[in-house]
Protein backbone atom coordinates (compact mmCIF):
# COMPACT_ATOMS: atom_id res chain seq x y z
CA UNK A 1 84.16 -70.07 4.97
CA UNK A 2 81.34 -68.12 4.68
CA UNK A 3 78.26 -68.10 1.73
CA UNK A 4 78.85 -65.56 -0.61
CA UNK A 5 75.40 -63.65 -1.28
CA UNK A 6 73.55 -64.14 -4.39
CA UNK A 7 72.82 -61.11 -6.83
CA UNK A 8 68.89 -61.69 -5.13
CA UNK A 9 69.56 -61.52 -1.62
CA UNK A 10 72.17 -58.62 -2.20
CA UNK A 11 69.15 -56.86 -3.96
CA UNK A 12 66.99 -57.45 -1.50
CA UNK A 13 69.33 -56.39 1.55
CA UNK A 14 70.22 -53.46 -0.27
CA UNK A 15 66.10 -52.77 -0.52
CA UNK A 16 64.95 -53.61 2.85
CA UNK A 17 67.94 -54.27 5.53
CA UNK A 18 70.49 -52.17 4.94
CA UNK A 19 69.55 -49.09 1.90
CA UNK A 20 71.87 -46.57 2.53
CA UNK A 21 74.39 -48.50 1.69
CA UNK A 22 75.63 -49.04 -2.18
CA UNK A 23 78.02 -51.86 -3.78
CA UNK A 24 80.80 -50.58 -4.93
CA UNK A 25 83.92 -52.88 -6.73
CA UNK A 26 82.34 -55.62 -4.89
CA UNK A 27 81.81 -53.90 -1.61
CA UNK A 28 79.43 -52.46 0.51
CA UNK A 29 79.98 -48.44 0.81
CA UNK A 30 78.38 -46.07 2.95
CA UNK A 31 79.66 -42.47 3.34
CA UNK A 32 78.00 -40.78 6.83
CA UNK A 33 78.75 -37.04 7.48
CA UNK A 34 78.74 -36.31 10.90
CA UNK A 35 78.24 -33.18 12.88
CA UNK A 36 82.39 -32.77 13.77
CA UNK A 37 85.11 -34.54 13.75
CA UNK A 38 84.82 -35.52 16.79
CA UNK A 39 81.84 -37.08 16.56
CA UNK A 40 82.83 -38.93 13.91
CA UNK A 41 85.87 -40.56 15.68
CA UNK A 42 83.16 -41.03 18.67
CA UNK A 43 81.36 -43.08 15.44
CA UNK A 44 84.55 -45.45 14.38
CA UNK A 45 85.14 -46.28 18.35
CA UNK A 46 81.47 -47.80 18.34
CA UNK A 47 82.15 -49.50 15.17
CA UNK A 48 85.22 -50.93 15.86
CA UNK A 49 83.79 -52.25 19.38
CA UNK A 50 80.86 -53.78 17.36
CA UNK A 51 83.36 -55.72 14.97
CA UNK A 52 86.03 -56.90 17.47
CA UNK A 53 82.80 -58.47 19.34
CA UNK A 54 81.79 -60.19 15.91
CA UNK A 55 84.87 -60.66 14.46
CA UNK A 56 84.21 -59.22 11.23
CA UNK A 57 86.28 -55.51 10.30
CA UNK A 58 85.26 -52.50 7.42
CA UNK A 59 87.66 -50.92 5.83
CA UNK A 60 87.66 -47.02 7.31
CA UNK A 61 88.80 -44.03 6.18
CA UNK A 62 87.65 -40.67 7.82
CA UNK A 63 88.09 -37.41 5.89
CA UNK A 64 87.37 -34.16 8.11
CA UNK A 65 83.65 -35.20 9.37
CA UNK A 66 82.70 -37.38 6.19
CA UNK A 67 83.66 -41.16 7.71
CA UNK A 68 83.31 -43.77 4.46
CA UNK A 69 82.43 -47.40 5.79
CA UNK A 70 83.52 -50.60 3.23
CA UNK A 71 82.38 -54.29 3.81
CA UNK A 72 83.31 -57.02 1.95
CA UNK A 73 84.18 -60.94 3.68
CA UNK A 74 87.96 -61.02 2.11
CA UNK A 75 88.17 -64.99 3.02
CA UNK A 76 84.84 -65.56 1.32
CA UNK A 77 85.99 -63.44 -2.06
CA UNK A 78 82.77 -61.12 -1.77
CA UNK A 79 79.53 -59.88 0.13
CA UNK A 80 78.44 -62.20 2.83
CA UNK A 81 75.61 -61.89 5.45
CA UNK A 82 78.66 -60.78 7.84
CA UNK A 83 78.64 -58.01 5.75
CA UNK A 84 75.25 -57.01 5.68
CA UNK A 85 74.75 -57.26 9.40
CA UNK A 86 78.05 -55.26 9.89
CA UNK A 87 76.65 -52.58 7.70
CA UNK A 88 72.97 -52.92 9.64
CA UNK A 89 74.91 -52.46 12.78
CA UNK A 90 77.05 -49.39 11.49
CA UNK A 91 73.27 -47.63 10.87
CA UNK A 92 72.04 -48.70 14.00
CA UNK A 93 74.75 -46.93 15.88
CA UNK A 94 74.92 -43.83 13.97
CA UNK A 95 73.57 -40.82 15.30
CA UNK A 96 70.37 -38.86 14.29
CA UNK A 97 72.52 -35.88 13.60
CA UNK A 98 74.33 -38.07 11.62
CA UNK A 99 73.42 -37.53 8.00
CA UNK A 100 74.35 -40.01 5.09
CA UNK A 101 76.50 -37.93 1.96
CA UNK A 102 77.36 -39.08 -1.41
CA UNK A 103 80.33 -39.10 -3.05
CA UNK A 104 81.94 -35.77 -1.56
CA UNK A 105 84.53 -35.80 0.86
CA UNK A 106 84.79 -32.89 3.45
């Protein structure tokens, strides 16, 4: 099983690794907008490729162009480093036309 983080190294992920991305009920969330649907499709085939190589999955869910990325080790019972270098990953292989959104959905 794998080290659940502590509240310190979360913060500091969250600060320097991986800040686009926001806990939420004991995940990590990040919402990315992309430029069509399309393109955001293209962005869940890279992810998943990325986390069948690692072995370690998000949650997905793609509304229109806004795709909504959630991380959390479910055999550990919280936020591992798995998770943070998932989420690391997901920003590496989104696009500069890619921009991050909040809360809205399209």
């Amino acid at each position: 099983m794998r080290d659940l983080l502590s509240a310190e190294e979360l913060d500091k992920a969250l600060r320097s690794t991986v800040p686009a991305w926001r806990v939420e009920d004991g995940m990590l969330v990040r919402s990315i907008k992309a430029p069509s649907f399309a393109a955001g499709i293209r962005l869940v085939d890279e992810v998943a490729a990325v986390a069948d190589q690692i072995d370690h999955h998000p949650d997905i869910d793609v509304r229109w162009t806004t795709v909504t990325f959630r991380l959390a080790t479910h055999s550990a019972g919280g936020l591992t480093e798995m998770d943070v270098q998932l989420a690391a990953a997901i920003d590496r292989l989104a696009p500069a036309a890619v921009s991050q959104v909040g809360d809205e959905r399209g």
